[in-house]
Protein backbone atom coordinates (compact mmCIF):
# COMPACT_ATOMS: atom_id res chain seq x y z
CA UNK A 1 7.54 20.79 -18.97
CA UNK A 2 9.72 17.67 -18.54
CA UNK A 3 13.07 19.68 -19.79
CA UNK A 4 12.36 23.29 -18.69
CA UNK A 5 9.16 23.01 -15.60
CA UNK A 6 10.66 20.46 -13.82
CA UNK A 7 8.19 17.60 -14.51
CA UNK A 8 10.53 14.82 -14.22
CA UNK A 9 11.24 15.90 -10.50
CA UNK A 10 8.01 15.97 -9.62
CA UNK A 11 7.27 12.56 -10.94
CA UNK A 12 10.48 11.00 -9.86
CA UNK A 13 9.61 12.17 -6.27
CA UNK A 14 6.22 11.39 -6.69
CA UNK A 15 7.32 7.71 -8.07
CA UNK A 16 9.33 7.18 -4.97
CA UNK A 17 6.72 8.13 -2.38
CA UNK A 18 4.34 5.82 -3.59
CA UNK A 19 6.97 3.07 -4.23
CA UNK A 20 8.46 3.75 -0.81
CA UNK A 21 5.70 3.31 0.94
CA UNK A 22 4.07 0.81 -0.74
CA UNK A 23 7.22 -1.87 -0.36
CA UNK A 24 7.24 -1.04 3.80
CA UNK A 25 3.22 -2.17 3.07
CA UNK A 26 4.43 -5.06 1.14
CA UNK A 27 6.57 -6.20 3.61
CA UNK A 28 4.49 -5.83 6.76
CA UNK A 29 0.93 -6.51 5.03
CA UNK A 30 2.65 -9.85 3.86
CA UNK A 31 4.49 -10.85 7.22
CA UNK A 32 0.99 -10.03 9.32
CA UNK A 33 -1.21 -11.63 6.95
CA UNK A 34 0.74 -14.88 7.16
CA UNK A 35 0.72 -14.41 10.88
CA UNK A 36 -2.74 -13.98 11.20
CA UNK A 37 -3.78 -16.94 8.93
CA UNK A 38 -1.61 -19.21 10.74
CA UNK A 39 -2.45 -18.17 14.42
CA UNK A 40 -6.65 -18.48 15.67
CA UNK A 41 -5.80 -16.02 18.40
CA UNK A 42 -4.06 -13.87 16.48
CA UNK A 43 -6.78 -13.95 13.84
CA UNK A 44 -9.63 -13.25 16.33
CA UNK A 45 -7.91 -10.37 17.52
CA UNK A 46 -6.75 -8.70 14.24
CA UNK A 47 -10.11 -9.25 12.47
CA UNK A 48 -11.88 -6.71 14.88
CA UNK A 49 -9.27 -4.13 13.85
CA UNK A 50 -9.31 -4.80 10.49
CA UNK A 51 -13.15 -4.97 10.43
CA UNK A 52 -13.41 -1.38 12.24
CA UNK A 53 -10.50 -0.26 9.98
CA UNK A 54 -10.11 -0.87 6.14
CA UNK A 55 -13.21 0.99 5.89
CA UNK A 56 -12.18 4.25 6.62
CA UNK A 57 -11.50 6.70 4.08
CA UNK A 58 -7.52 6.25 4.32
CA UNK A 59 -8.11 10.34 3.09
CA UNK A 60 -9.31 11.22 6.22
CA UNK A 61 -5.98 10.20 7.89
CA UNK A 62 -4.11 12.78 6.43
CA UNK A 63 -4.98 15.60 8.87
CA UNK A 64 -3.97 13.13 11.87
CA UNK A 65 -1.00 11.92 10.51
CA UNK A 66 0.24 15.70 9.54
CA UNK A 67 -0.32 16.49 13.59
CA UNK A 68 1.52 13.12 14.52
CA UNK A 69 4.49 13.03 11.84
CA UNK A 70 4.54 16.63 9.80
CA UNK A 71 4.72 17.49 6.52
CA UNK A 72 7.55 15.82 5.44
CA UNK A 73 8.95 12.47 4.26
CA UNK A 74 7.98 10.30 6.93
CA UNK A 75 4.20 11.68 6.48
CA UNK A 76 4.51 10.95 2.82
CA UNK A 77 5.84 7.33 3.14
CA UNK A 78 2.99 6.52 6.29
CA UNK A 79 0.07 7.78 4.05
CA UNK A 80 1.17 5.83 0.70
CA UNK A 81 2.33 2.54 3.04
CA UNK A 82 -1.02 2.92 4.70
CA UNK A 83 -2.99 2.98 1.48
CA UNK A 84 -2.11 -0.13 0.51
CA UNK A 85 -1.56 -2.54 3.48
CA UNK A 86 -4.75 -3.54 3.84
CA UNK A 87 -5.49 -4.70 0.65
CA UNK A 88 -2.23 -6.85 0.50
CA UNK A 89 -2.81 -8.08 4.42
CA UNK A 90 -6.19 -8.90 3.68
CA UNK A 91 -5.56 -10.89 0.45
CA UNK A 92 -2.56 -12.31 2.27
CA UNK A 93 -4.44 -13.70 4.73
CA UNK A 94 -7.49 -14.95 2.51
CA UNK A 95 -4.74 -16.70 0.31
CA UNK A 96 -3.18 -18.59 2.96
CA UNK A 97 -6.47 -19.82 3.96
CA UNK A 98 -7.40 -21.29 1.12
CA UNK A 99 -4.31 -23.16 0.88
CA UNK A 100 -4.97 -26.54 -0.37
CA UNK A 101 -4.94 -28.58 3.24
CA UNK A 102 -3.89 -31.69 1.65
CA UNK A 103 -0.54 -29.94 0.78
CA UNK A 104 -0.03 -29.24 3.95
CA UNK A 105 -0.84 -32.84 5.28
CA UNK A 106 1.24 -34.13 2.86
CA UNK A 107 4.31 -31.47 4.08
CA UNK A 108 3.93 -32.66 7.76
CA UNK A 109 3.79 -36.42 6.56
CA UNK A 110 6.99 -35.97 4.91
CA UNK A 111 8.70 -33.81 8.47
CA UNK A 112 8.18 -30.85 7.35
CA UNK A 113 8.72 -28.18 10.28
CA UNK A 114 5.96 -25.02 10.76
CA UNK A 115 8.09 -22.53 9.06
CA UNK A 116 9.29 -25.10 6.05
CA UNK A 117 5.12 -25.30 5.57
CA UNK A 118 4.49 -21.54 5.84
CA UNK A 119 7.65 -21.10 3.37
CA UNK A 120 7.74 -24.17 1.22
CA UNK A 121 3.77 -24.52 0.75
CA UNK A 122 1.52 -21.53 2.02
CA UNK A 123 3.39 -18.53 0.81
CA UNK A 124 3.93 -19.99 -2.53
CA UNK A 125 0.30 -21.36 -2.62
CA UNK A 126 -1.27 -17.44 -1.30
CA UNK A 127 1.15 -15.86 -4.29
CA UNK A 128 -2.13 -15.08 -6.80
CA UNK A 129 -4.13 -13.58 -3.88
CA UNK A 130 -0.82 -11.62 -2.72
CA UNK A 131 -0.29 -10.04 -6.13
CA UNK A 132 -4.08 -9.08 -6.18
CA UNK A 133 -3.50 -7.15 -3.19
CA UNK A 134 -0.56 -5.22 -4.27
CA UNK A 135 -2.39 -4.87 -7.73
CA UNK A 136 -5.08 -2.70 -5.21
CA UNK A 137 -3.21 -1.11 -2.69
CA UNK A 138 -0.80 0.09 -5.44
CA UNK A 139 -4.03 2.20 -6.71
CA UNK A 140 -4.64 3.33 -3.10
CA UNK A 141 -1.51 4.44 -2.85
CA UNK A 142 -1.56 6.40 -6.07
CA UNK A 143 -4.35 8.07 -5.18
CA UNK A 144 -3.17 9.07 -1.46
CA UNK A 145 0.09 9.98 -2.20
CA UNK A 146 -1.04 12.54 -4.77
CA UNK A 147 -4.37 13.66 -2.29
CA UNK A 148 -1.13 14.27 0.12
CA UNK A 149 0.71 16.26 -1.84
CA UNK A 150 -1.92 18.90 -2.78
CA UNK A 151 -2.69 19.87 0.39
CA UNK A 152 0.85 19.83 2.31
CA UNK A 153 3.64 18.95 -0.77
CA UNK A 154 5.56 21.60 -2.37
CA UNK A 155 7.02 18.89 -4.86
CA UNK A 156 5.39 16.13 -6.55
CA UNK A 157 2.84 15.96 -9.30
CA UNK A 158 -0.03 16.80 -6.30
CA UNK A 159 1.43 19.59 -5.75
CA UNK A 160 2.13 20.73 -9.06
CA UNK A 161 -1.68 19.82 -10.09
CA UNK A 162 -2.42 21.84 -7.11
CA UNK A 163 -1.06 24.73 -7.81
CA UNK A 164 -1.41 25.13 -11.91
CA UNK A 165 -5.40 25.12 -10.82
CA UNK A 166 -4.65 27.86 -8.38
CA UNK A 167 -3.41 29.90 -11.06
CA UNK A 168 -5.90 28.46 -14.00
CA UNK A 169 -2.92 27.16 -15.51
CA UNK A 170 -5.21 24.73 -17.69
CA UNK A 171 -2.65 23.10 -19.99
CA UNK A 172 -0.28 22.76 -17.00
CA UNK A 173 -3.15 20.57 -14.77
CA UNK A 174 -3.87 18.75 -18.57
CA UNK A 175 0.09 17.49 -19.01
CA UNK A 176 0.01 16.32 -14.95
CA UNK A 177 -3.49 14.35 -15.18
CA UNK A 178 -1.66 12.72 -18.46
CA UNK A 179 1.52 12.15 -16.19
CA UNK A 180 -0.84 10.59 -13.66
CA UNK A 181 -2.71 8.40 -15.69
């Protein structure tokens, strides 16, 4: 299937769907988390969202997100990005916080500025609890980029593991789940 099916397409574009998205959740998940840890207002607002929010099967997006962005790669990106930026934010945000406050006492002692402490001692500190997050929202992302492509993708190992149980193609939907895991 790799040299004659067209496997490796579907994976490659599978592989950058989920990698796509999931460094635009990086990125954001990471800058808001260490913006809510480091602001009280900020953090009383964003906890009600995120409390009413990381909850929800991210699954159940994909109808609303088809109406709002289409089928195509914007959709794609949105879905996997949104699979795994709450995981990331939230570990973000529980890793700053348990920064060692001494370190930071010790940082202002010696002049350091706001941003030197969020770059020189918080980040580095919340790195563990970061890389849990992406650790989990990589698996979200998995899963809901692949949920996405069997029901609107017409490439990508969803939609090729759609469609080979469509037509009972049993070794076909064997080789994908193999890809997949």
């Amino acid at each position: 299937m790799f040299s004659t099916d067209g496997l490796l397409t579907d994976l490659l574009m599978t592989l950058y769907r989920i990698f796509a998205g999931f460094a635009i959740a990086l990125v954001v998940g990471t800058l808001l988390g260490v913006w809510i840890a480091t602001s009280p207002r900020v953090r009383a607002v964003a906890d009600t969202w995120i409390a009413a929010l990381y909850p929800l099967p991210k699954v159940t997006l994909i109808p609303l997100l088809i109406i709002w962005l289409g089928t195509g790669g914007p959709f794609m990106l949105t879905i996997s990005a949104l699979g795994a930026i709450f995981p990331i934010l939230i570990n973000t945000v529980l890793g700053v916080r348990q920064c060692d406050p001494g370190l930071v006492l010790a940082a202002r002692d010696l002049g350091a500025s706001s941003g030197q402490i969020v770059h020189k001692v918080l980040i580095p500190s919340a790195i563990p609890s970061i890389f849990a997050g992406m650790r989990l929202g990589l698996g979200v992302s998995i899963i809901l980029v692949v949920a996405a492509e069997m029901v609107v993708g017409k490439v990508g190992l969803g939609s090729r593991l759609y469609l080979a149980g469509q037509i009972l193609e049993t070794e076909q939907v064997f080789a994908v789940l193999m890809v997949l895991a």
